[in-house]
Protein backbone atom coordinates (compact mmCIF):
# COMPACT_ATOMS: atom_id res chain seq x y z
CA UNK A 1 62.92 7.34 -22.34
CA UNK A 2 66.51 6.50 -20.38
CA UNK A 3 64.16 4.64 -18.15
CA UNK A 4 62.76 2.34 -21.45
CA UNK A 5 66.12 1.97 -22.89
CA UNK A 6 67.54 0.50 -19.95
CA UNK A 7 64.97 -1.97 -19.19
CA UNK A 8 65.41 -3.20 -22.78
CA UNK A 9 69.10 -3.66 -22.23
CA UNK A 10 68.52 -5.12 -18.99
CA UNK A 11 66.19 -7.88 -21.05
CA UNK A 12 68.54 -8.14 -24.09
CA UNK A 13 71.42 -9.06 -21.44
CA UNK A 14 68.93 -11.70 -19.90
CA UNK A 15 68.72 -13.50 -23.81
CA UNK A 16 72.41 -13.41 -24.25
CA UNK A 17 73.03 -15.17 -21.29
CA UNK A 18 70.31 -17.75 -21.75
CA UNK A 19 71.49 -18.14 -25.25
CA UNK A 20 75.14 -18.68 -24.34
CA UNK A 21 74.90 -21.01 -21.08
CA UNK A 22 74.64 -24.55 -21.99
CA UNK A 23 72.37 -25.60 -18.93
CA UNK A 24 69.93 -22.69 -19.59
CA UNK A 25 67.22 -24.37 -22.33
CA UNK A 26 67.25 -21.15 -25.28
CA UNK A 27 64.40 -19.64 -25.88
CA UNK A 28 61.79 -21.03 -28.30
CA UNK A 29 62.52 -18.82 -31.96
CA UNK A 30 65.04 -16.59 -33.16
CA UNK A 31 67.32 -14.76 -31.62
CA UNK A 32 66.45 -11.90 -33.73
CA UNK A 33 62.36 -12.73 -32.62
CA UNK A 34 63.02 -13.21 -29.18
CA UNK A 35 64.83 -9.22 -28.78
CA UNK A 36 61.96 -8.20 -30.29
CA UNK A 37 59.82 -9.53 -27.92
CA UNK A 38 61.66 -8.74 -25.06
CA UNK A 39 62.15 -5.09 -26.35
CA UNK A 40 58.55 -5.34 -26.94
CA UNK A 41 57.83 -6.33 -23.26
CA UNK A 42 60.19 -3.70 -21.85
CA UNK A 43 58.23 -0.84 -23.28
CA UNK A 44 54.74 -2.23 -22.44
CA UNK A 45 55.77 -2.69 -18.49
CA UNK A 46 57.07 1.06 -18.53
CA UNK A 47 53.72 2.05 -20.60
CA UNK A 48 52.16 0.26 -17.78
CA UNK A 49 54.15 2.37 -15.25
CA UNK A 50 53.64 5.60 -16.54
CA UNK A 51 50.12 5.44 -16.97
CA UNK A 52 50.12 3.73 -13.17
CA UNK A 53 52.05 7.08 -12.19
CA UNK A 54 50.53 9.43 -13.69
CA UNK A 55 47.60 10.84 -11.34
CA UNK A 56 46.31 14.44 -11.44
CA UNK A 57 48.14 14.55 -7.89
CA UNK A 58 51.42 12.94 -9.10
CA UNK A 59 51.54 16.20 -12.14
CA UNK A 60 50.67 18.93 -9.41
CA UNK A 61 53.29 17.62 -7.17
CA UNK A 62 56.31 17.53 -9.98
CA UNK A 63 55.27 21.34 -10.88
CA UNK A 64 58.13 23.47 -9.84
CA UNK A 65 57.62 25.64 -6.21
CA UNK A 66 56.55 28.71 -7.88
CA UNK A 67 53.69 27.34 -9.39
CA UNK A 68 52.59 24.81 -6.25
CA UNK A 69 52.45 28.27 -4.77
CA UNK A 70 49.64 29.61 -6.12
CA UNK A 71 47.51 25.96 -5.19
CA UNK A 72 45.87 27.53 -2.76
CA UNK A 73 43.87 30.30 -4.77
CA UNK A 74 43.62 28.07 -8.18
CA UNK A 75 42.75 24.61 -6.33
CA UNK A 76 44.01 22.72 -9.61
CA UNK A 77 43.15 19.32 -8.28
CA UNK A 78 39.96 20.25 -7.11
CA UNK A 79 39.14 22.06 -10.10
CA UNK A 80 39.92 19.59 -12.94
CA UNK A 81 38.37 16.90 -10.84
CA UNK A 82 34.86 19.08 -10.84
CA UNK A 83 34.98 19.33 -14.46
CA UNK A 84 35.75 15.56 -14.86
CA UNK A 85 38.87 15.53 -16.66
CA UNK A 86 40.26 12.21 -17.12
CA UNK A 87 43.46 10.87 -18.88
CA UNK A 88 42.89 9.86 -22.41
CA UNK A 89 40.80 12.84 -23.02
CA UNK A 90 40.42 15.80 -25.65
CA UNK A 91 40.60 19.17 -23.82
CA UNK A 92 41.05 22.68 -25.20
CA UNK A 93 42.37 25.63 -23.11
CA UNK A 94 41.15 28.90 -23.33
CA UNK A 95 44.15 31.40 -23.62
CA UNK A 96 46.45 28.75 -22.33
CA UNK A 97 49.70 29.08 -20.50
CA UNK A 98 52.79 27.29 -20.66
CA UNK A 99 51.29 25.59 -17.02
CA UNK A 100 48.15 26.54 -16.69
CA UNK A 101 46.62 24.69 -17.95
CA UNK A 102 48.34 23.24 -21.04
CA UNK A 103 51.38 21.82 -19.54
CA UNK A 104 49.35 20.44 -16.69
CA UNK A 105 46.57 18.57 -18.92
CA UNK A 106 49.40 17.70 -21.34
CA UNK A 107 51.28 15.62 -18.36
CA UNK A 108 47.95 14.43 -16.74
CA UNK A 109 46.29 13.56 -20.21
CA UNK A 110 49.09 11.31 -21.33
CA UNK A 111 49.93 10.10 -25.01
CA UNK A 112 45.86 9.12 -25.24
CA UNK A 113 45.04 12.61 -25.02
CA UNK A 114 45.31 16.36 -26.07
CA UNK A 115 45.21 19.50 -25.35
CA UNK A 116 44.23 22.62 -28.15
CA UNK A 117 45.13 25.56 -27.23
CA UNK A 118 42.76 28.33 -28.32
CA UNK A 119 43.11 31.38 -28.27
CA UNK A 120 41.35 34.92 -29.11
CA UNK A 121 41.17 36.42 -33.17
CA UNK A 122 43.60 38.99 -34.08
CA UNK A 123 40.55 41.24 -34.89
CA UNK A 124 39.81 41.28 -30.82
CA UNK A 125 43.41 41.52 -29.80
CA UNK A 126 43.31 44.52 -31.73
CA UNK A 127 40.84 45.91 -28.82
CA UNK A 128 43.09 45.92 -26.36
CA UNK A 129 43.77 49.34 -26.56
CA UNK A 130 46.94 50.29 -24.98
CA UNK A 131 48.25 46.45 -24.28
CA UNK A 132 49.41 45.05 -27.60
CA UNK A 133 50.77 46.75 -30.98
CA UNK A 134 51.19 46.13 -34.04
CA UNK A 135 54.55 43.65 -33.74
CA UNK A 136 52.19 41.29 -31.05
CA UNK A 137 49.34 40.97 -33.72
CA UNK A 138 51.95 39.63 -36.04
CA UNK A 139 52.66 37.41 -33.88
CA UNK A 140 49.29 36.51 -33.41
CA UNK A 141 49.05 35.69 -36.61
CA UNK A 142 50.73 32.62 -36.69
CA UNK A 143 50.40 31.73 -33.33
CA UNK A 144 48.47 28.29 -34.39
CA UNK A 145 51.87 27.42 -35.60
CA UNK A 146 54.39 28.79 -33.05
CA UNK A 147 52.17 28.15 -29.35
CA UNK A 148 51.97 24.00 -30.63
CA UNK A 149 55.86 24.25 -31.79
CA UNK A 150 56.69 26.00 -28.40
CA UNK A 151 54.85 23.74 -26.12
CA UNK A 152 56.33 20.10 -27.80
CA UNK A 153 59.38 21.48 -27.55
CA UNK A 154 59.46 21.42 -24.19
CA UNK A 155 57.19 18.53 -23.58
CA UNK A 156 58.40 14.90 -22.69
CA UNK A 157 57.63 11.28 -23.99
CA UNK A 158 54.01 10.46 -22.56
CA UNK A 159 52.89 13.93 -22.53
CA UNK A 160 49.77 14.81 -24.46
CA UNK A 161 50.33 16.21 -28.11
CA UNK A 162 48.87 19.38 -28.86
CA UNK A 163 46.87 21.45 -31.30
CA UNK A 164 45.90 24.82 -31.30
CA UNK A 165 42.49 26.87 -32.76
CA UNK A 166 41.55 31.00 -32.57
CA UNK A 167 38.07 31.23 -31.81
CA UNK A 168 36.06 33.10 -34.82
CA UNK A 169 37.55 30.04 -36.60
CA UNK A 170 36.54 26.93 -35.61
CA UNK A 171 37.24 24.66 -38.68
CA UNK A 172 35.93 20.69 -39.55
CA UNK A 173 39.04 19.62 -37.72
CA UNK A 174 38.21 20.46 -34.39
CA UNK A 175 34.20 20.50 -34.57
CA UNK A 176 32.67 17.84 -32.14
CA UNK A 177 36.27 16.69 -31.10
CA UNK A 178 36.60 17.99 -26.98
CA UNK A 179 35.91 16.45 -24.17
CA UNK A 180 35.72 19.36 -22.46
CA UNK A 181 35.98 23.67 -23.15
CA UNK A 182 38.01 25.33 -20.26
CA UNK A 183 37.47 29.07 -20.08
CA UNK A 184 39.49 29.62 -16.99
CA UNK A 185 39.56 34.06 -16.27
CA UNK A 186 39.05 34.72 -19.73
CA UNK A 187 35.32 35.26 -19.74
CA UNK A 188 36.24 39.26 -18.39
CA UNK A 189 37.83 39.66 -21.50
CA UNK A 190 35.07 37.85 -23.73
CA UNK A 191 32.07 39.89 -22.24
CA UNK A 192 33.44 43.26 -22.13
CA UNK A 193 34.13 43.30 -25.80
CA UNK A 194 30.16 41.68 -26.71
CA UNK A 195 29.30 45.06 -27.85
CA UNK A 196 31.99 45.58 -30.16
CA UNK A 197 31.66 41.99 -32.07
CA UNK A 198 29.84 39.37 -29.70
CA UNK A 199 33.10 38.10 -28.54
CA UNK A 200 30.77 36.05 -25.65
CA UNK A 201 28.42 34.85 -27.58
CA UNK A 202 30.46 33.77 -30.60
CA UNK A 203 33.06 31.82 -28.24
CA UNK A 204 30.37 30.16 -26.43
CA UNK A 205 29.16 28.92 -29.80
CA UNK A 206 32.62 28.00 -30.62
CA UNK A 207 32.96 26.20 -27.84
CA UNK A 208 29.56 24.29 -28.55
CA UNK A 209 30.57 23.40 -32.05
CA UNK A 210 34.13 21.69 -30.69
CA UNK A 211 32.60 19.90 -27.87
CA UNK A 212 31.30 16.49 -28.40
CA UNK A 213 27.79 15.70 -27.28
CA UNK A 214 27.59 15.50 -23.84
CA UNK A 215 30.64 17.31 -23.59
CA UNK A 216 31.48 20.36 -20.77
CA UNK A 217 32.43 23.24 -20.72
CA UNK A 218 34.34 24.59 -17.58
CA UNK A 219 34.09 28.30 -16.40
CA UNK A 220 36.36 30.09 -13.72
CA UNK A 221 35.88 33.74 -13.53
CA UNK A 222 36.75 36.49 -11.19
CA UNK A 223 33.17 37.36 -9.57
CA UNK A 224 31.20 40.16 -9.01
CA UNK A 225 28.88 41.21 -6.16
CA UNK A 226 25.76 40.83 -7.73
CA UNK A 227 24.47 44.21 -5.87
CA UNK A 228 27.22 46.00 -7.93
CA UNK A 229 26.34 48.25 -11.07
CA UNK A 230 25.86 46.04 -14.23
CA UNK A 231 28.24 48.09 -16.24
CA UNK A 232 30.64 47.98 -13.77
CA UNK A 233 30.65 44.07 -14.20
CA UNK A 234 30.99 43.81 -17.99
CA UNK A 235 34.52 42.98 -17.31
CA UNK A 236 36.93 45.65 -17.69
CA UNK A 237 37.60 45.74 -14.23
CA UNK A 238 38.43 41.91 -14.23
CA UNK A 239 34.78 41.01 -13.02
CA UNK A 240 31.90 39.55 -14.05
CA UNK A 241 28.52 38.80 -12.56
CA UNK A 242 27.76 34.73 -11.97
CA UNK A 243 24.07 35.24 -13.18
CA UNK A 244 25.39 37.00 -16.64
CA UNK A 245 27.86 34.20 -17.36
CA UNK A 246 24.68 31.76 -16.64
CA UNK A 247 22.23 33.82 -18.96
CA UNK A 248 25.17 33.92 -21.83
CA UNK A 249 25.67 30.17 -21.61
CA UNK A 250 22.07 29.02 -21.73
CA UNK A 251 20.98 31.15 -24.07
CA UNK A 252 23.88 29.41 -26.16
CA UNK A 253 22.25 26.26 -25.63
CA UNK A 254 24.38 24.79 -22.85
CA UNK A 255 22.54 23.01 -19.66
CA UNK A 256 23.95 24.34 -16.30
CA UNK A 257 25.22 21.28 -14.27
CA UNK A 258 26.81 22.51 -11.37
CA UNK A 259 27.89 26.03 -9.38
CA UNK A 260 30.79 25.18 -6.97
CA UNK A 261 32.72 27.19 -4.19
CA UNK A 262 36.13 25.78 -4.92
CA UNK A 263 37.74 28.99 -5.85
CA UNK A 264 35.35 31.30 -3.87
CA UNK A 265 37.44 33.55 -1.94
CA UNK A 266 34.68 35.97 0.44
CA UNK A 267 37.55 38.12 1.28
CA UNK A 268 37.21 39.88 -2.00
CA UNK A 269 34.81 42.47 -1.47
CA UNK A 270 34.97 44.46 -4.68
CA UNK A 271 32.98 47.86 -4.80
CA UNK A 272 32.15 49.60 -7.91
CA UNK A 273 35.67 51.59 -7.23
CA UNK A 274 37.96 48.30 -7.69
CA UNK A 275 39.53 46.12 -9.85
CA UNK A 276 40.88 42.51 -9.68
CA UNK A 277 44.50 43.71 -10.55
CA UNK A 278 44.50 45.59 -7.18
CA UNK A 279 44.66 41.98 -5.65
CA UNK A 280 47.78 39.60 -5.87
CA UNK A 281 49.55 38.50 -8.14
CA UNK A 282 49.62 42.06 -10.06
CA UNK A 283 49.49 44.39 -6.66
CA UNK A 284 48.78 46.81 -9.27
CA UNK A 285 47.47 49.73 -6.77
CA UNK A 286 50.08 49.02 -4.12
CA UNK A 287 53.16 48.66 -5.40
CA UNK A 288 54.11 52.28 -3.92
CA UNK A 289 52.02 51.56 -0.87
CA UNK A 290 53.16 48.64 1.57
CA UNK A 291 50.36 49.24 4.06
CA UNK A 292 47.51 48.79 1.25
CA UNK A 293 49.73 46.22 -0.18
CA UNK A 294 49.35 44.03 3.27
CA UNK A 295 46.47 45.04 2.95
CA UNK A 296 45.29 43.61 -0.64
CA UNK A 297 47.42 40.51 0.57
CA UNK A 298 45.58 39.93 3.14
CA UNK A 299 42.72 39.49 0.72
CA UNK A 300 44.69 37.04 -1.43
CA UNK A 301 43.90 36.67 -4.89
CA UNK A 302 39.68 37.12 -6.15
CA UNK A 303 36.67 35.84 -5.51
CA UNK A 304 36.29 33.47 -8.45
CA UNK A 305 33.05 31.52 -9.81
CA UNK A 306 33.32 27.73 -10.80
CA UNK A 307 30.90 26.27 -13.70
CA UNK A 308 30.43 23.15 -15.14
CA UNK A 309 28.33 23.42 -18.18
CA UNK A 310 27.27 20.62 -20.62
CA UNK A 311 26.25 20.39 -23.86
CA UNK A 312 22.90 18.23 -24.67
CA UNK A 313 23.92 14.86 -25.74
């Protein structure tokens, strides 16, 4: 905006000149028309700019050093580029963070574009036994309202507005309006609560019903060894098997495009003992222990798949 403001100045200075020198010919029309026009000009050139500047590179590089440090496990470039995310565009973000990937998209989307933010129903919050009480579902209640007022508070001119939707809800206003669905390590918690009220299968069709036709949906997910027990892999432990994340989406009518290694990590061994918190960032088994914390470092974060789905056009 300061950048705007002073380009305008810079062009009103340039007419009061012109208009005040007696060997400088005025400019055709008002004086009133031609600030306009010049103000006019000013903002289109640094429209121009921004858009110019504003690459998916550009974004990752003005994140701050805490989160560039965790490029190398979450490949963000790499990642949005596979699921064909382009400026301009509609994208809603599974259980979004203030970075990842809201307040990336938001900056790499531009004014053109948005991001929704959607996140689980109260009624499956209220299955996470022993993580959330009764003070964070009221919260959840109205988070619609408070996760979009949060985020444009501390968003900037250019950035992508946002919008916000709880799956089990879906309403007119955001049926056939995405570009793209990311469910980016949420799927664990989706498929381990199927039983209790077909959390899977009813986001999936959420997730159908917002995309436009043609539209994809993007999966990240920590993965399990195929070999390992099935219940094992529902998700409670953080992992889920790549061929029952398949089966789920095609059976809700989606057309696998693409399986990609960009976030494979073949360190990550998991047996039917572990779980993905043992790994960094939560250390959660180590914390006490330094040598099985070098250890579980050494590992670096999971093994994760990478999906690009699409819905028929």
């Amino acid at each position: 905006m300061a950048k705007t403001q002073l380009m305008i100045s810079a062009g009103l200075a340039l007419v009061l000149a012109a208009c005040g020198s007696e060997t400088t010919e005025a400019p055709t029309g008002t004086a009133e028309t031609v600030v306009e026009e010049t103000a006019e000009a000013a903002e289109e050139t640094v429209a121009e700019e921004v858009v110019e500047q504003r690459t998916l590179a550009s974004v990752l590089e003005n994140q701050s050093e805490e989160v560039k440090a965790r490029y190398p496990f979450r490949n963000p470039q790499a990642t949005l580029e596979f699921f064909e995310i382009e400026p301009g565009e509609t994208v809603v973000d599974t259980l979004p963070g203030e970075v990842w990937y809201a307040g990336i998209l938001s900056e790499y989307l531009g004014s053109e574009g948005k991001v929704i933010g959607a996140d689980y129903s109260v009624d499956m919050w209220r299955l996470f036994k022993g993580f959330v009480d009764e003070e964070y579902l009221t919260r959840k209640a109205t988070w619609t309202e408070t996760w979009v007022a949060d985020m444009e508070e501390n968003s900037e001119d250019g950035d992508a507005p946002f919008g916000a939707v709880v799956y089990g809800s879906v309403d007119e206003a955001h049926t056939g309006v995405a570009d793209t669905v990311l469910m980016v390590r949420a799927v664990h918690h989706f498929n381990r609560l199927e039983d209790e009220g077909q959390y899977f299968s009813g986001a999936l069709s959420d997730a159908m019903t917002m995309l436009k036709p043609g539209g994809i949906l993007g999966i990240v997910q920590h993965r399990g060894p195929e070999g390992n027990d099935d219940a094992w892999a529902e998700g409670d432990n953080g992992y889920v098997k790549q061929s029952t994340v398949v089966s789920m989406a095609e059976a809700a009518g989606f057309e696998l495009v693409e399986a990609s290694e960009i976030n494979a990590n073949p360190k990550d061994q998991p047996t039917n003992e572990d779980v993905v918190w043992r790994l960094p960032p939560s250390l959660a088994t180590s914390r006490e222990d330094a040598e099985l914390k070098a250890q579980m470092e050494a590992i670096g974060e999971s093994d994760r798949m990478t999906l690009k789905f699409r819905k028929p056009a």
